[in-house]
PDB file of N, CA and C in Angstrom:
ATOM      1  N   UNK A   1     -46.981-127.401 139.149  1.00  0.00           N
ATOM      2  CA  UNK A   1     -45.797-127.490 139.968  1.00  0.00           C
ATOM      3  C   UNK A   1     -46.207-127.434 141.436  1.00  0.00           C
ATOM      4  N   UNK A   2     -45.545-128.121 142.363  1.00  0.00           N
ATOM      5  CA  UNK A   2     -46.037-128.353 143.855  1.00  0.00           C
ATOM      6  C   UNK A   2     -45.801-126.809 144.442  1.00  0.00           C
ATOM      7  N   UNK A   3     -46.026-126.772 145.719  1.00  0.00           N
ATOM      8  CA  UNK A   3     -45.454-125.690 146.418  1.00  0.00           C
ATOM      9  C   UNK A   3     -44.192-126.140 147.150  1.00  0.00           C
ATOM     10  N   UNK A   4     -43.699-125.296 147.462  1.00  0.00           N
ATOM     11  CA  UNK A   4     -42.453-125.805 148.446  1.00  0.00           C
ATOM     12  C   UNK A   4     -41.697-124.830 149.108  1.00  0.00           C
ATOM     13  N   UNK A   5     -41.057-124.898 150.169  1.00  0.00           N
ATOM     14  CA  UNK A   5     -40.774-123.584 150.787  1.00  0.00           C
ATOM     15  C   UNK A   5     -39.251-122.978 149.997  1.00  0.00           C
ATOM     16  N   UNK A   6     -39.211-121.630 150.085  1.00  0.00           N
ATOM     17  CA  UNK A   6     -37.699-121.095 149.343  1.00  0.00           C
ATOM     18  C   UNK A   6     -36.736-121.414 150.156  1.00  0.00           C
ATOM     19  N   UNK A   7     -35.393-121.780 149.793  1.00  0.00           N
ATOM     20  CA  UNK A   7     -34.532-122.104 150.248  1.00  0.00           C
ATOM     21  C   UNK A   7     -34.189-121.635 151.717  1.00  0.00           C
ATOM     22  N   UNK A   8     -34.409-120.269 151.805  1.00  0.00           N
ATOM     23  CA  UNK A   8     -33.755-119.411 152.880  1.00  0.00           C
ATOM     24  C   UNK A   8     -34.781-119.663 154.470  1.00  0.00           C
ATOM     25  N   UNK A   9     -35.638-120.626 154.248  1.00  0.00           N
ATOM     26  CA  UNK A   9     -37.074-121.221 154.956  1.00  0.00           C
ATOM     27  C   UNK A   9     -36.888-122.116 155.322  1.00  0.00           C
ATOM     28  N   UNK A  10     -36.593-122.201 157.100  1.00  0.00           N
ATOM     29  CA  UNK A  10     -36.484-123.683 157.790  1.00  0.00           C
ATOM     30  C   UNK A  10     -37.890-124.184 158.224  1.00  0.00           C
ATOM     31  N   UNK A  11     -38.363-124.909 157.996  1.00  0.00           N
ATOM     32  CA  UNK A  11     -39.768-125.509 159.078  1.00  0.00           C
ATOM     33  C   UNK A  11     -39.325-126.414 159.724  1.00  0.00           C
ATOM     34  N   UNK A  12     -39.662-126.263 160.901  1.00  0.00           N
ATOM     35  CA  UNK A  12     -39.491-127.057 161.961  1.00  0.00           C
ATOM     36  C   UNK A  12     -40.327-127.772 162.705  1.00  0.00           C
ATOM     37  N   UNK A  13     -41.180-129.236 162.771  1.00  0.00           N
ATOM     38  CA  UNK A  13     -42.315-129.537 163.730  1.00  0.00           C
ATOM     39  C   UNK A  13     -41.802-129.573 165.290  1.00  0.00           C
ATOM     40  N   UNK A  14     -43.130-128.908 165.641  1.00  0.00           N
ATOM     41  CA  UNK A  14     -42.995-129.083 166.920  1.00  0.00           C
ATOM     42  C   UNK A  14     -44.394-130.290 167.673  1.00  0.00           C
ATOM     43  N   UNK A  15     -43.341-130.637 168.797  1.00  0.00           N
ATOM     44  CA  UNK A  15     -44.321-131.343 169.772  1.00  0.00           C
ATOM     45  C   UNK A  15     -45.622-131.948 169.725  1.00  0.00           C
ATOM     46  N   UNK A  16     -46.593-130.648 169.783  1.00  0.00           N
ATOM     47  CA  UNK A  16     -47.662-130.348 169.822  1.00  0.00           C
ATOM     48  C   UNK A  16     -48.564-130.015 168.334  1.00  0.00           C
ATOM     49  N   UNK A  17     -47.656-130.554 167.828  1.00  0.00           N
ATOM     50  CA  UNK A  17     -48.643-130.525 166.035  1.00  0.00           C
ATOM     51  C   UNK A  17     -48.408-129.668 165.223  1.00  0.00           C
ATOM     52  N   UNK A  18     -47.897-128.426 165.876  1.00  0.00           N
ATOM     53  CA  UNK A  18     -47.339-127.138 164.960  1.00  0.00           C
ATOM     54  C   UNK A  18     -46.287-127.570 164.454  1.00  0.00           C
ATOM     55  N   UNK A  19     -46.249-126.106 164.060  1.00  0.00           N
ATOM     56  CA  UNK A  19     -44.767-125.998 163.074  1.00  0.00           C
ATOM     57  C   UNK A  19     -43.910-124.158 163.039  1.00  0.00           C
ATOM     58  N   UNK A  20     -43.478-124.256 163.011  1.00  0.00           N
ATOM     59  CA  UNK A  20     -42.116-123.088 163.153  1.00  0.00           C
ATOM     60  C   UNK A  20     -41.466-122.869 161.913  1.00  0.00           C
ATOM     61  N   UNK A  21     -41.595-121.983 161.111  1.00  0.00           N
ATOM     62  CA  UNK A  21     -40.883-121.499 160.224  1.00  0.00           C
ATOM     63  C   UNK A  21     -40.303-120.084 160.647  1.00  0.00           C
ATOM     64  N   UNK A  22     -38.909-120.476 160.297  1.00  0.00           N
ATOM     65  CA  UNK A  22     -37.899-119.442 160.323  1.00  0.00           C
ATOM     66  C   UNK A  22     -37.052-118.825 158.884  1.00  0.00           C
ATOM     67  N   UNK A  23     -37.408-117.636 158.905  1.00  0.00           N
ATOM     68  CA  UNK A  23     -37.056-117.015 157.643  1.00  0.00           C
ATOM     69  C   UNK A  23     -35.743-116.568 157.687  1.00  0.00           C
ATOM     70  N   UNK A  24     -35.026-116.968 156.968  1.00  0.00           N
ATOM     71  CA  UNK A  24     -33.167-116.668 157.646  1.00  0.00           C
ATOM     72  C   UNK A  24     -32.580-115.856 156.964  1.00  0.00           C
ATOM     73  N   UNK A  25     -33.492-115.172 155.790  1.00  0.00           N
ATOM     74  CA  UNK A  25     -33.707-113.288 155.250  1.00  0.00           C
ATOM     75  C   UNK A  25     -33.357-112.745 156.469  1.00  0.00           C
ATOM     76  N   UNK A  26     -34.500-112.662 157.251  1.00  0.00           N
ATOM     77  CA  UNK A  26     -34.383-111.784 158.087  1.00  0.00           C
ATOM     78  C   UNK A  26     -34.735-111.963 160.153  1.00  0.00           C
ATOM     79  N   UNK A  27     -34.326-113.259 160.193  1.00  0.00           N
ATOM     80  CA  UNK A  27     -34.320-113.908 161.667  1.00  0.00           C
ATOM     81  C   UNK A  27     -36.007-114.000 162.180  1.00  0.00           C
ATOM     82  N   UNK A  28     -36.523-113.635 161.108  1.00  0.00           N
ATOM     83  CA  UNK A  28     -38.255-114.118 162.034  1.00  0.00           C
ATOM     84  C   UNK A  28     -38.638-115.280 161.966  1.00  0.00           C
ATOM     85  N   UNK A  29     -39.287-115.583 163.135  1.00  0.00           N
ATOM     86  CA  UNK A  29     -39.927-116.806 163.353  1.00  0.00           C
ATOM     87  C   UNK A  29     -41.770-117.121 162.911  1.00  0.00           C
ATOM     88  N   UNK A  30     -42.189-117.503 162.453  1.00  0.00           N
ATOM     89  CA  UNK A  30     -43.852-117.590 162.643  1.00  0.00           C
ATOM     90  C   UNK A  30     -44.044-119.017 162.958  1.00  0.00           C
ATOM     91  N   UNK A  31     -45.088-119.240 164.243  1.00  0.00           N
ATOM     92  CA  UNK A  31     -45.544-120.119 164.446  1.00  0.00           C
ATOM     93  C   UNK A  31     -46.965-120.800 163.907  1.00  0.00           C
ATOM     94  N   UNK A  32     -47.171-121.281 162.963  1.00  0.00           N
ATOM     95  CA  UNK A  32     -48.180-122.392 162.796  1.00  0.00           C
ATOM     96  C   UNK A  32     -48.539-122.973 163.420  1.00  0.00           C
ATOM     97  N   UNK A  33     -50.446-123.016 163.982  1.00  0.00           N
ATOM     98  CA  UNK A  33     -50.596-123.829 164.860  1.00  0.00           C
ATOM     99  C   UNK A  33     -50.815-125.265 163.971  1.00  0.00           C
ATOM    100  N   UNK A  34     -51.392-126.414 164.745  1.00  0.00           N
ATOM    101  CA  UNK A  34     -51.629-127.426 164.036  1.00  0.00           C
ATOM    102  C   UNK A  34     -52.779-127.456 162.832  1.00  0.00           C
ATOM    103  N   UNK A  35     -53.453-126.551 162.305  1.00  0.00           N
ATOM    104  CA  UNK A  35     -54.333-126.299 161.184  1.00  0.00           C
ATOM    105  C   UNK A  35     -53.282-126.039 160.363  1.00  0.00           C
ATOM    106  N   UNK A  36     -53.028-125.059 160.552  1.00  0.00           N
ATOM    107  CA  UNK A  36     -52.309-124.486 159.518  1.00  0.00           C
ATOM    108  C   UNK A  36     -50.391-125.147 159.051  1.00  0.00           C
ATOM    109  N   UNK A  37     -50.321-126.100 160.285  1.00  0.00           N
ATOM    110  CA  UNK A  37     -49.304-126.756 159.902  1.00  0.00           C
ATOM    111  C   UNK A  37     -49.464-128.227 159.287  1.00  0.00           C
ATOM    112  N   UNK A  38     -51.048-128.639 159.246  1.00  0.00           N
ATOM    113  CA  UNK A  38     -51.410-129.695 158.654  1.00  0.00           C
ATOM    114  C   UNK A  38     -51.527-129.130 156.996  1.00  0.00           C
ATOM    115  N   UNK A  39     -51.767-128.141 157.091  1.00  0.00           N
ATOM    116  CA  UNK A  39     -51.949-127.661 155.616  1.00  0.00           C
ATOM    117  C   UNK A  39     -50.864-127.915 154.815  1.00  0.00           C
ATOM    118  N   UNK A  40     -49.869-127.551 155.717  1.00  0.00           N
ATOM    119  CA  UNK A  40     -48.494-127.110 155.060  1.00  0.00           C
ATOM    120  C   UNK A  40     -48.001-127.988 154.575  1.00  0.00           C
ATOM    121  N   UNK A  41     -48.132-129.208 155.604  1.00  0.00           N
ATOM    122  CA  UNK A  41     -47.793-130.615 155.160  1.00  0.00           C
ATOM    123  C   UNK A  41     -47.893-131.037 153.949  1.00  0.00           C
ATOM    124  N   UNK A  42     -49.584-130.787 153.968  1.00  0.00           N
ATOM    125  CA  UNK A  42     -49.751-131.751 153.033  1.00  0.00           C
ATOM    126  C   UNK A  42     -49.249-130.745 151.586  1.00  0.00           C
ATOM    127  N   UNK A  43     -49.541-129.276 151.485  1.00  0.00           N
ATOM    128  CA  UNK A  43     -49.340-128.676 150.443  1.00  0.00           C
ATOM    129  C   UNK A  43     -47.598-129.243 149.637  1.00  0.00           C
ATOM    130  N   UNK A  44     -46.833-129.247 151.018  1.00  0.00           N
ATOM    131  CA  UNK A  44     -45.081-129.456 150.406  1.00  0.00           C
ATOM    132  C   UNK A  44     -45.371-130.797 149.842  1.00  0.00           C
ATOM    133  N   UNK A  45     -46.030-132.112 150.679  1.00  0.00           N
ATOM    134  CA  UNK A  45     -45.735-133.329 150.103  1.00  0.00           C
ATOM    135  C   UNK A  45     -46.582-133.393 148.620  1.00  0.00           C
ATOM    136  N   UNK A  46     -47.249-132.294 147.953  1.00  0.00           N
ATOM    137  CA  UNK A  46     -47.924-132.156 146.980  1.00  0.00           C
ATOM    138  C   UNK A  46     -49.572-132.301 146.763  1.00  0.00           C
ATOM    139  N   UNK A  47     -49.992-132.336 147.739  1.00  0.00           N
ATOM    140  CA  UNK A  47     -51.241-132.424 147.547  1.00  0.00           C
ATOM    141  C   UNK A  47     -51.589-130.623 146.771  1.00  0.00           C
ATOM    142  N   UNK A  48     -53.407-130.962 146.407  1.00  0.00           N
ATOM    143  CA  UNK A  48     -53.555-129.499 146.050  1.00  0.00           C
ATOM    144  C   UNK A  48     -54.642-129.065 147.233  1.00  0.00           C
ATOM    145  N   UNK A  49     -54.584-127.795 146.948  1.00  0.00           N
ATOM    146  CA  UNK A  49     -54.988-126.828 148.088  1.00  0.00           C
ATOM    147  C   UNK A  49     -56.575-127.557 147.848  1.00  0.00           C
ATOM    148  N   UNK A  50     -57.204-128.365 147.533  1.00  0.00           N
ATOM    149  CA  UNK A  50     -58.304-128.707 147.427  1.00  0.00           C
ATOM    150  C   UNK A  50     -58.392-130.470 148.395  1.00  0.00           C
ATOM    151  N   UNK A  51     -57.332-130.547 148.578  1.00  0.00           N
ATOM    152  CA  UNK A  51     -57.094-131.764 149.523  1.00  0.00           C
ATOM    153  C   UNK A  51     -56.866-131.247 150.795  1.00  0.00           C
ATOM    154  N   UNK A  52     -55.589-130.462 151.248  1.00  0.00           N
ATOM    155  CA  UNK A  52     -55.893-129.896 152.193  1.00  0.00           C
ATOM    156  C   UNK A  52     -56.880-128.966 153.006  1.00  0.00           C
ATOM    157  N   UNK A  53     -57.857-128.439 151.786  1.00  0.00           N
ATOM    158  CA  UNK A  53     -58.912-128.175 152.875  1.00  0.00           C
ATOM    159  C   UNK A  53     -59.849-129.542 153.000  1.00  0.00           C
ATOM    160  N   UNK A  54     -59.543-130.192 152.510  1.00  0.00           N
ATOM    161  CA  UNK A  54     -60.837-131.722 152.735  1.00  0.00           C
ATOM    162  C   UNK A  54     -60.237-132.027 154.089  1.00  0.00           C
ATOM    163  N   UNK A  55     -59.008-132.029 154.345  1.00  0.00           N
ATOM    164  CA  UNK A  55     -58.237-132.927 155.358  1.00  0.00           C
ATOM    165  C   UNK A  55     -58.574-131.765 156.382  1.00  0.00           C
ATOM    166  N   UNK A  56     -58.519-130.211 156.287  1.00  0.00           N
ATOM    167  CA  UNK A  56     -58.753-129.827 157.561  1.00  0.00           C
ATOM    168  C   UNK A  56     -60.214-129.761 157.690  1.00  0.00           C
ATOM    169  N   UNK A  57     -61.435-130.024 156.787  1.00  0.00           N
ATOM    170  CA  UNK A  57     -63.002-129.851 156.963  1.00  0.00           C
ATOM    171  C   UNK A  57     -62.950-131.306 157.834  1.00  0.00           C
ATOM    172  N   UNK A  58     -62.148-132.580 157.529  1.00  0.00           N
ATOM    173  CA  UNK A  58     -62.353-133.472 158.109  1.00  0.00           C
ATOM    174  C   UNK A  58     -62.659-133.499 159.483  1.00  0.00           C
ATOM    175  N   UNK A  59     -61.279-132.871 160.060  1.00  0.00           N
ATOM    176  CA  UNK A  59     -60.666-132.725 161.424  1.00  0.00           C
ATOM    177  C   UNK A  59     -61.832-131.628 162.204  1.00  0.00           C
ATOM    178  N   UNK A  60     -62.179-130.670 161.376  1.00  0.00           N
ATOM    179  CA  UNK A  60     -63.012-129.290 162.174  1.00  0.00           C
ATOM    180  C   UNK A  60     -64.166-129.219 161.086  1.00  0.00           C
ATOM    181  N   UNK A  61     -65.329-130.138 161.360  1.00  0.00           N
ATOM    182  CA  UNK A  61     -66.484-130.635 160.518  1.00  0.00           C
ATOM    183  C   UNK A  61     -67.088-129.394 160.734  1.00  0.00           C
ATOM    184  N   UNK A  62     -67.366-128.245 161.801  1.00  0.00           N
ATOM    185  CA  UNK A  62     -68.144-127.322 161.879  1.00  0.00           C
ATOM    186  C   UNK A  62     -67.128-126.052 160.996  1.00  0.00           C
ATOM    187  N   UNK A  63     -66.370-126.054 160.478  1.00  0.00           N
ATOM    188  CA  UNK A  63     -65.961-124.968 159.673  1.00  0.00           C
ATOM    189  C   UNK A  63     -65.868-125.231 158.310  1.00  0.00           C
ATOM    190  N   UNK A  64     -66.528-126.207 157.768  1.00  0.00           N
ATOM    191  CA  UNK A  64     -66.755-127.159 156.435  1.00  0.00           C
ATOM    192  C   UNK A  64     -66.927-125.574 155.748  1.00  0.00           C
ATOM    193  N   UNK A  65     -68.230-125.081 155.677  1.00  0.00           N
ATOM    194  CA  UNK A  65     -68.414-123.746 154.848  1.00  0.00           C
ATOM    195  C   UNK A  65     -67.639-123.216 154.472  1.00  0.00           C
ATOM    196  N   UNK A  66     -66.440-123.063 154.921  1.00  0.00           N
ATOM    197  CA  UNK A  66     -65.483-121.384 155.309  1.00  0.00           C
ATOM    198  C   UNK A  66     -63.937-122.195 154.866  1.00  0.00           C
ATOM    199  N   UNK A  67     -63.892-123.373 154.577  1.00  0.00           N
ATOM    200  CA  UNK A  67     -62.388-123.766 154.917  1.00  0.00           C
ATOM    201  C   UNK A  67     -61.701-123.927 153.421  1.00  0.00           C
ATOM    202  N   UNK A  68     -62.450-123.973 152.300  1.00  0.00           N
ATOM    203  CA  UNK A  68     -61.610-123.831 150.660  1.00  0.00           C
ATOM    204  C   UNK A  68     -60.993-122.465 150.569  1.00  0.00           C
ATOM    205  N   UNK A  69     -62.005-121.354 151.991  1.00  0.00           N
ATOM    206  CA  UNK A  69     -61.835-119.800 151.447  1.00  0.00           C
ATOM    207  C   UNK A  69     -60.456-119.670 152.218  1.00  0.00           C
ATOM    208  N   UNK A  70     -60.332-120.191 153.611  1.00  0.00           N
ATOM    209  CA  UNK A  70     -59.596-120.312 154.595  1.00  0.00           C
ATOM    210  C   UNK A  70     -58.256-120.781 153.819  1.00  0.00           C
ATOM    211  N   UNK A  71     -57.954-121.615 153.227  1.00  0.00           N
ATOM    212  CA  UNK A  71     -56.794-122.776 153.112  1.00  0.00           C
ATOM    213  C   UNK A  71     -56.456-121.942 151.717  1.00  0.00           C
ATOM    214  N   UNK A  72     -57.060-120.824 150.701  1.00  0.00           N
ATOM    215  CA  UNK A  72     -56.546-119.789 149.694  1.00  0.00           C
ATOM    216  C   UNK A  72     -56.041-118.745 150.610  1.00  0.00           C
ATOM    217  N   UNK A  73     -56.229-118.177 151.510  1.00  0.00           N
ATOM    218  CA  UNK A  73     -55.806-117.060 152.003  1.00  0.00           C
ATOM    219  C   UNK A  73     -54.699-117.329 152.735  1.00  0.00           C
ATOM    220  N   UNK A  74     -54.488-118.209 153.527  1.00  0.00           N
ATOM    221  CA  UNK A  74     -53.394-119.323 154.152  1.00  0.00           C
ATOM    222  C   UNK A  74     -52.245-119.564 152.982  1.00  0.00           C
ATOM    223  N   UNK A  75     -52.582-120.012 152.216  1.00  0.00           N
ATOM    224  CA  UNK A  75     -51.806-120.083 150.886  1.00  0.00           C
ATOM    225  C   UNK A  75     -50.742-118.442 150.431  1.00  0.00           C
ATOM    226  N   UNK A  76     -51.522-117.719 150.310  1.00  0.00           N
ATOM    227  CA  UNK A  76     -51.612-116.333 149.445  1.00  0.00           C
ATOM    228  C   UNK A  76     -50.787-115.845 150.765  1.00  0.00           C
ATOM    229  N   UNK A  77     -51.156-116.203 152.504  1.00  0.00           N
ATOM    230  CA  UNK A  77     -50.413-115.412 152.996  1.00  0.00           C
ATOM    231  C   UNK A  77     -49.128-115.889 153.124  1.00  0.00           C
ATOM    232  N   UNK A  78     -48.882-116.882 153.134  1.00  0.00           N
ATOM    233  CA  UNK A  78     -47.621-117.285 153.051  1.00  0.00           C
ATOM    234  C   UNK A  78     -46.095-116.852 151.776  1.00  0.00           C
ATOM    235  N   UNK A  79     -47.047-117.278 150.882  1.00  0.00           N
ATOM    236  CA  UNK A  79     -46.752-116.363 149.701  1.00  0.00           C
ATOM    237  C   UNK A  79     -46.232-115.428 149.639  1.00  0.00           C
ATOM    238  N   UNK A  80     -47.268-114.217 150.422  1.00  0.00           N
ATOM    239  CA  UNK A  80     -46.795-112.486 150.292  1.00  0.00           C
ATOM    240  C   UNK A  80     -45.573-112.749 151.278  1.00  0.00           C
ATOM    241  N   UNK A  81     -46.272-113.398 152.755  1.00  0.00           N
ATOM    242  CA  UNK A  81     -44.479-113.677 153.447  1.00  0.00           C
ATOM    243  C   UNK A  81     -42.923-113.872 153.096  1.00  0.00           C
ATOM    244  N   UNK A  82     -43.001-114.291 151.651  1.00  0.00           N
ATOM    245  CA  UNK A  82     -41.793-115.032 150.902  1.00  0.00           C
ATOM    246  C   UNK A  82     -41.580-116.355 151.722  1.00  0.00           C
ATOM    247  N   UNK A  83     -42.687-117.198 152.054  1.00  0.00           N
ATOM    248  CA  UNK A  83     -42.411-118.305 152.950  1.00  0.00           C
ATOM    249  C   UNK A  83     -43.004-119.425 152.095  1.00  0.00           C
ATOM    250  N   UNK A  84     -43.205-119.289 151.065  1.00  0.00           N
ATOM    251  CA  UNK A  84     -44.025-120.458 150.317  1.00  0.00           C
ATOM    252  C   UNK A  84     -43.542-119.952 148.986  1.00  0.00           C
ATOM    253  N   UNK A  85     -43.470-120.632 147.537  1.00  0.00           N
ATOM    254  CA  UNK A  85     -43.343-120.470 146.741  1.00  0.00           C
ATOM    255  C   UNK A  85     -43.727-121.673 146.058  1.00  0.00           C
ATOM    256  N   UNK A  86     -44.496-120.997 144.432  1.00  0.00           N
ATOM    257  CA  UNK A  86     -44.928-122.196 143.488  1.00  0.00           C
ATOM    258  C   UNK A  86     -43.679-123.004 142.814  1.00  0.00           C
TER     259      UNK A  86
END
């Protein structure tokens, strides 16, 4: 099953490549910069967390090592947030 955000979860792109999710639980905002809002992308339109880290090793070739571990914890934190759901 894809990921996708819970209902009560606006994302919003901004400008500059980010993204803005607003949790309307409880009026917080978190800003995503453009890594982590490229992730997001691609995670909602269904890719798996094994594409989106290819797509961000692409973009930031010197964090190749670190970015399958990066793009699970990114995942997981969103998660514990109640901002992502399977």
């Amino acid at each position: 099953m894809p990921l996708s955000l819970p209902a009560h979860v606006t994302a919003v792109d901004t400008d500059d490549g980010a993204m803005v999710l607003l949790d309307e639980r409880t009026g917080k905002y978190r800003q995503l910069n453009p890594s982590g809002a490229l992730i997001l992308r691609l995670l909602l339109q269904g890719a798996p967390a094994q594409t989106a880290a290819a797509a961000l090793a692409q973009r930031y070739p010197q964090a190749h090592a670190d970015v399958d571990a990066d793009v699970a914890r990114f995942i997981e934190a969103l998660r514990q947030a109640g901002l992502l759901r399977d």
